[in-house]
C-alpha atoms as a PDB file:
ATOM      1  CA  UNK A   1       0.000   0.000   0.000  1.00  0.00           C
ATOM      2  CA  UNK A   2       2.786   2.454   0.595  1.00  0.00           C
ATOM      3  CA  UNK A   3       4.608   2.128  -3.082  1.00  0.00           C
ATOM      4  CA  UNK A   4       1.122   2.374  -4.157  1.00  0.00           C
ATOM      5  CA  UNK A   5       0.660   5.785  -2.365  1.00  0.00           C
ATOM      6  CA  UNK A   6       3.986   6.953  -3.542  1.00  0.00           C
ATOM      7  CA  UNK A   7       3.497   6.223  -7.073  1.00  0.00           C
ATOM      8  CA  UNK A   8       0.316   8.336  -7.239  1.00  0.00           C
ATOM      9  CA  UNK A   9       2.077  10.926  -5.072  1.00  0.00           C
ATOM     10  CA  UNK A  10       4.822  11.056  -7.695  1.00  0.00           C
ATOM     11  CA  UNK A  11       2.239  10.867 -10.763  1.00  0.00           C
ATOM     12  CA  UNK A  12       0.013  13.747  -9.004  1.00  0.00           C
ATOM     13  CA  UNK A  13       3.381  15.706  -8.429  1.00  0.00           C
ATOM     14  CA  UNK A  14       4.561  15.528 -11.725  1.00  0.00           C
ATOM     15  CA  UNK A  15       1.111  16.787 -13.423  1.00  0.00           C
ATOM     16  CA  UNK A  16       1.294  19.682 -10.557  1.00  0.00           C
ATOM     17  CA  UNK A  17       4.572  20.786 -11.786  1.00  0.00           C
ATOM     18  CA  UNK A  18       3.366  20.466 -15.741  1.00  0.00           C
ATOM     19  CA  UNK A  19       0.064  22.390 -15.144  1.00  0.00           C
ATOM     20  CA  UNK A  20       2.019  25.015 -13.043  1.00  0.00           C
ATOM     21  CA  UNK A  21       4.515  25.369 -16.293  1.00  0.00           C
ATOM     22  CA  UNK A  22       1.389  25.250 -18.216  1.00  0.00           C
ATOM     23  CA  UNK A  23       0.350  28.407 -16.308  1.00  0.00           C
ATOM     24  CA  UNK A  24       3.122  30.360 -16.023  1.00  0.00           C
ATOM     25  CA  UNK A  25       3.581  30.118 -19.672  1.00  0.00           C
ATOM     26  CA  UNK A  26       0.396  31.293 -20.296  1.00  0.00           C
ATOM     27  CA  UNK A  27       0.435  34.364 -17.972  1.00  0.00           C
ATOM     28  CA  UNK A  28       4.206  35.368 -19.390  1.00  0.00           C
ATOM     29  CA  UNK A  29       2.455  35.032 -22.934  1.00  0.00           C
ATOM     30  CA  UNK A  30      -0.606  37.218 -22.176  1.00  0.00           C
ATOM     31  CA  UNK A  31       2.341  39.556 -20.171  1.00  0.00           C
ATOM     32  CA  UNK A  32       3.771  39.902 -23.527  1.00  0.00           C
ATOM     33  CA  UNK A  33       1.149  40.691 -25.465  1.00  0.00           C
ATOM     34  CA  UNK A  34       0.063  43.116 -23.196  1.00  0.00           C
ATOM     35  CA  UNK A  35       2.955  45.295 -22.575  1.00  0.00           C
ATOM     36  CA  UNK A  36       3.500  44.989 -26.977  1.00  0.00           C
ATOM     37  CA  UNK A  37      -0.088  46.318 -27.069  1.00  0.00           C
ATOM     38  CA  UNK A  38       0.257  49.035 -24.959  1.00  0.00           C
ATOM     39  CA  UNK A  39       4.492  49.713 -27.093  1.00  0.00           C
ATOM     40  CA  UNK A  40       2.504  50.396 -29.874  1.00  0.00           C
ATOM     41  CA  UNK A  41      -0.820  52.195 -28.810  1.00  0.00           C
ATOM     42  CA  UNK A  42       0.359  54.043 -25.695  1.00  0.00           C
ATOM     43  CA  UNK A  43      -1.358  55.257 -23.080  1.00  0.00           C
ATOM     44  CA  UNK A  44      -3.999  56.952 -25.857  1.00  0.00           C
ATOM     45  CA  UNK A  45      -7.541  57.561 -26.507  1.00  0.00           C
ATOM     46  CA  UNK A  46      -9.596  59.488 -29.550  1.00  0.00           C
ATOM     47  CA  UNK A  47      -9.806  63.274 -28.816  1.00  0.00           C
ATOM     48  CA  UNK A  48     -12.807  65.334 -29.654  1.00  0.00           C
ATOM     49  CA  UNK A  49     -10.626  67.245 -32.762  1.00  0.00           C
ATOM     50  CA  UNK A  50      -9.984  63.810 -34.431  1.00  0.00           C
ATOM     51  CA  UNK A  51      -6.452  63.692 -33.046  1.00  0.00           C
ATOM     52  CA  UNK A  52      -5.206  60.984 -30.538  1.00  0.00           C
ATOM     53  CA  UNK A  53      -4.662  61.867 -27.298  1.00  0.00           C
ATOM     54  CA  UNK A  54      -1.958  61.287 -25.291  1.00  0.00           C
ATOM     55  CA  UNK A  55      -2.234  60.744 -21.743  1.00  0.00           C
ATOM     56  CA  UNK A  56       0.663  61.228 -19.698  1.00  0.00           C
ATOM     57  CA  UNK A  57       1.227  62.822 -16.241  1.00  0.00           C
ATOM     58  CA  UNK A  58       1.478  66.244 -15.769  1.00  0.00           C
ATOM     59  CA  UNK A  59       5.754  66.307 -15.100  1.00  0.00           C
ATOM     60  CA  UNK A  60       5.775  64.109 -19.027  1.00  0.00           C
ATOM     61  CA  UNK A  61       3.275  66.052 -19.795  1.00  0.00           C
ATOM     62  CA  UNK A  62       5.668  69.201 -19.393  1.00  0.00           C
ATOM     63  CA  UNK A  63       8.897  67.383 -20.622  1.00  0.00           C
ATOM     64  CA  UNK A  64       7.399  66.558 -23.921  1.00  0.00           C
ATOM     65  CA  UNK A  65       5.836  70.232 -24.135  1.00  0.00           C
ATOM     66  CA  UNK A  66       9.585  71.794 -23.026  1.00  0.00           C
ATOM     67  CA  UNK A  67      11.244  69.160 -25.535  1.00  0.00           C
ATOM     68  CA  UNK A  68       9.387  70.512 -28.488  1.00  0.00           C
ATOM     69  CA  UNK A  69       9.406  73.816 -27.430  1.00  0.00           C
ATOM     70  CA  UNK A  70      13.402  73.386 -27.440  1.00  0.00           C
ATOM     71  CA  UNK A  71      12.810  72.006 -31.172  1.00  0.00           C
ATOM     72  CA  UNK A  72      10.959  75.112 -32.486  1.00  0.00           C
ATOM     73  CA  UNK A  73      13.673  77.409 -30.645  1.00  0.00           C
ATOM     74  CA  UNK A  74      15.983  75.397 -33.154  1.00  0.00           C
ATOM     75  CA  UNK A  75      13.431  75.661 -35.676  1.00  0.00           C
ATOM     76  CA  UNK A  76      13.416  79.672 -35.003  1.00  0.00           C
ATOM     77  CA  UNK A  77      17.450  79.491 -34.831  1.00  0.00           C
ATOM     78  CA  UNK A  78      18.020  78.152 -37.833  1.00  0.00           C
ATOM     79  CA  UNK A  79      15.780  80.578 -39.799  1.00  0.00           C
ATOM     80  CA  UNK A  80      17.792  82.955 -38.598  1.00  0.00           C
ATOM     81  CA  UNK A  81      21.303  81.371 -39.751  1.00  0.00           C
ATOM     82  CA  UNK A  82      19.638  81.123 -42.766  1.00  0.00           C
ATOM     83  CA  UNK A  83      18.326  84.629 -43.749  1.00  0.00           C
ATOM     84  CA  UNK A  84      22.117  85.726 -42.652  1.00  0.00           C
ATOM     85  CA  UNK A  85      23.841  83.116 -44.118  1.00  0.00           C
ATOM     86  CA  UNK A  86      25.456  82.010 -40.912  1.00  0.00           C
ATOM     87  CA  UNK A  87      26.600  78.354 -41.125  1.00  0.00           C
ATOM     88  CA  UNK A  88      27.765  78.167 -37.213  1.00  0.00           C
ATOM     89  CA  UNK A  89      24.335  79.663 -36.427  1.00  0.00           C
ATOM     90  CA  UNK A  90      22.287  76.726 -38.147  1.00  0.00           C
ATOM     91  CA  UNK A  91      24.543  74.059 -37.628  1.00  0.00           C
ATOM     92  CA  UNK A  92      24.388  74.293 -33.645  1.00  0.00           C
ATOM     93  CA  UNK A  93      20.726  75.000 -33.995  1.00  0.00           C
ATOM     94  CA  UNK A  94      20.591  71.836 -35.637  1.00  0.00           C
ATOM     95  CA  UNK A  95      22.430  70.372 -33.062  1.00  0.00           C
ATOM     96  CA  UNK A  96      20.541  71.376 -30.070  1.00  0.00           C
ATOM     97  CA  UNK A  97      17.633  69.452 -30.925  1.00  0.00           C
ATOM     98  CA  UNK A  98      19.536  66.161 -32.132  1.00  0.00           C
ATOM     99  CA  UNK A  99      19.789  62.577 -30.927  1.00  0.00           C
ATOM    100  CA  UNK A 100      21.656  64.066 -27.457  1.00  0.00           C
ATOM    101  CA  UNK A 101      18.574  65.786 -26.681  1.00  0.00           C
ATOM    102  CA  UNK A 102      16.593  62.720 -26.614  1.00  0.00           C
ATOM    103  CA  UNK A 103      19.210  60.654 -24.613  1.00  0.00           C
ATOM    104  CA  UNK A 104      17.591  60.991 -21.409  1.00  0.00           C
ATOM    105  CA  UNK A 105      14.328  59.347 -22.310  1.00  0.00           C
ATOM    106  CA  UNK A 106      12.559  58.162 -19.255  1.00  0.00           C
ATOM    107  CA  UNK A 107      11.403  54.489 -20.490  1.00  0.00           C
ATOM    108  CA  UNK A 108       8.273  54.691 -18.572  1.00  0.00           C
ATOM    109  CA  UNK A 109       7.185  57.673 -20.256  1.00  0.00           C
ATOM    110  CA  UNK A 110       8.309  56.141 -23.583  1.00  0.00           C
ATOM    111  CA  UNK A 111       6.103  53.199 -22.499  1.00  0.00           C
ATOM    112  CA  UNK A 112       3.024  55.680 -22.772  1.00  0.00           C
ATOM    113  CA  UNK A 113       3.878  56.987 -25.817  1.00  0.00           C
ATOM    114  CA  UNK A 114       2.693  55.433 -28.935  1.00  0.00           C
ATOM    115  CA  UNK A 115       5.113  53.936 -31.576  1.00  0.00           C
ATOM    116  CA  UNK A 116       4.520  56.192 -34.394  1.00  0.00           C
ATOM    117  CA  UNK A 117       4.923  59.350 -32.262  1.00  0.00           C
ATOM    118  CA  UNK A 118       8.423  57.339 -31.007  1.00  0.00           C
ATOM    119  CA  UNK A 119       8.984  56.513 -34.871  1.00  0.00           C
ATOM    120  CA  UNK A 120       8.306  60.226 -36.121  1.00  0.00           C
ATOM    121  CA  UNK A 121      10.133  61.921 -32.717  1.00  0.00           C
ATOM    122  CA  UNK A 122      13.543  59.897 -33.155  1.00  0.00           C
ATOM    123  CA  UNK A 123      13.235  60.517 -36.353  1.00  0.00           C
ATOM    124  CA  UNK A 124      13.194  63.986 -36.357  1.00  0.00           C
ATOM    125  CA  UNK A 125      16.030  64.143 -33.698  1.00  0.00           C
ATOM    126  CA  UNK A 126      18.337  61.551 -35.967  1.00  0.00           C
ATOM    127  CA  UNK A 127      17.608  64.206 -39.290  1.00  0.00           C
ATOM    128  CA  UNK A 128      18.011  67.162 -37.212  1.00  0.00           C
ATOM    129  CA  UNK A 129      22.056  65.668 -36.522  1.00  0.00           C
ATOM    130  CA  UNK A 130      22.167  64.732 -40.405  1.00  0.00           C
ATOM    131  CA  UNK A 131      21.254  68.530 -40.932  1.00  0.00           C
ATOM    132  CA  UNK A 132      23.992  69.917 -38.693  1.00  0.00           C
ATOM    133  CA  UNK A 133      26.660  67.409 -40.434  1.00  0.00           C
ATOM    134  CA  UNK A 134      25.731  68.098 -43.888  1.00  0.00           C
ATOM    135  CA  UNK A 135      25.864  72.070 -42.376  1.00  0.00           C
ATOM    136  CA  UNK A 136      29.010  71.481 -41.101  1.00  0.00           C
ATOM    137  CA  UNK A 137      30.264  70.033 -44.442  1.00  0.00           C
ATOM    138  CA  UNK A 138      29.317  73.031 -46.385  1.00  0.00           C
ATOM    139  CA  UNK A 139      25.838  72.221 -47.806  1.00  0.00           C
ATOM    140  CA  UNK A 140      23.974  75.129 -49.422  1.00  0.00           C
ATOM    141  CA  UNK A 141      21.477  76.807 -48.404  1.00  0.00           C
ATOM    142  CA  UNK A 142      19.058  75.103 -50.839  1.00  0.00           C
ATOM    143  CA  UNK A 143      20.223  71.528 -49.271  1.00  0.00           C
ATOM    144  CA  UNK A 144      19.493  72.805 -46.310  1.00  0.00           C
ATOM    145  CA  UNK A 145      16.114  73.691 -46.607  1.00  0.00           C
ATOM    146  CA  UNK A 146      15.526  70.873 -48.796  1.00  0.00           C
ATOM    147  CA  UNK A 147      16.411  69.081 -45.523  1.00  0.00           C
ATOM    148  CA  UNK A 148      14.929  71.659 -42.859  1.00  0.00           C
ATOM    149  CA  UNK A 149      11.500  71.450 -44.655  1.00  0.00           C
ATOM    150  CA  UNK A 150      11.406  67.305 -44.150  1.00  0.00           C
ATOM    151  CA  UNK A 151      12.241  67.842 -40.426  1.00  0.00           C
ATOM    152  CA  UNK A 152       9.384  70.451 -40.569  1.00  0.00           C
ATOM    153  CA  UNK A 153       6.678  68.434 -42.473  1.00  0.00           C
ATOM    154  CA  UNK A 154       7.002  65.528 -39.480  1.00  0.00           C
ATOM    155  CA  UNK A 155       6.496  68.201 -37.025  1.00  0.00           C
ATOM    156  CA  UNK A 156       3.297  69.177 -38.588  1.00  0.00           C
ATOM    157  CA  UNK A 157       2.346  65.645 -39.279  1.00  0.00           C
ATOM    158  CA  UNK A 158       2.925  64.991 -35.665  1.00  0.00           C
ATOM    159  CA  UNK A 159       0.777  68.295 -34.311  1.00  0.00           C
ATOM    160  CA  UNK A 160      -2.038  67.577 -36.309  1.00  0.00           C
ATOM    161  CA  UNK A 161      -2.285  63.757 -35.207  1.00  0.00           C
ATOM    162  CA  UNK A 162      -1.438  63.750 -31.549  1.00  0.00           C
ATOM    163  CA  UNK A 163      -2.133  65.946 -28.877  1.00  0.00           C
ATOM    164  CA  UNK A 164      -1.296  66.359 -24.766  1.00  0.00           C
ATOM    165  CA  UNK A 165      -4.363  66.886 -23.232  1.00  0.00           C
END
């Protein structure tokens, strides 16, 4: 009677541990589909103007807000190398608003944000760098706005698509 009760002990263990495997696999599958969902959609909902709405706290909210604000100071900047022909002038605007400003990222509040507005921001950081090097490398000013007006048509793309309630 005892090997009998240890045999089912064993079998009963054994189907424990495979159902427990069983589980855990499920709940690290639906984990990962979860946090992918929420990668690509953000923390986002439709907004009454047909944009999408981001929701973030109020301290992201004011990053992102201060982090574009910092790209239309650039924006502004290099304008004004432009109309006086001042390479130094554009190329550090170009700079300032470049992949180093978007170093810092806080990967929670990257969490929230949806992957084309990550796709279209790093985007616009990498082509603000490309700017300053083909500045720095003596591009004309018709390469340059060629260029500038790219960076600018994502920023408008972006503003009329998303917005920080």
């Amino acid at each position: 009677m005892t090997i009998l009760a240890l045999v089912l002990l064993c079998n009963n263990d054994v189907k424990m541990k495979a159902n427990l495997g069983l589980i855990a696999l499920i709940v690290w599958a639906l984990s990962v589909v979860l946090l992918g969902y929420f990668f690509v959609r953000g923390w986002t909902s439709a907004a009454s103007d047909q944009r999408t709405a981001i929701h973030l706290a109020p301290a992201e909210r004011d990053l992102v807000l201060g982090e574009m604000r910092q790209m239309l100071h650039s924006v502004h900047n290099l304008v004004t190398g432009l109309s006086a022909g001042d390479a130094k002038i554009m190329e550090q605007a170009a700079r300032s608003s470049g992949m180093a400003m978007a170093a810092d990222a806080n990967p929670l509040l990257m969490a929230k944000l949806p992957l084309d507005f990550k796709r279209q921001g790093l985007s616009v950081h990498r082509d603000f760098d490309s700017l300053a090097e083909k500045i720095a490398g003596g591009a004309d000013q018709a390469t340059v706005l060629r260029e500038f007006t790219g960076i600018t048509a994502r920023c408008v793309g972006c503003h009329t698509s998303y917005r920080l309630p």
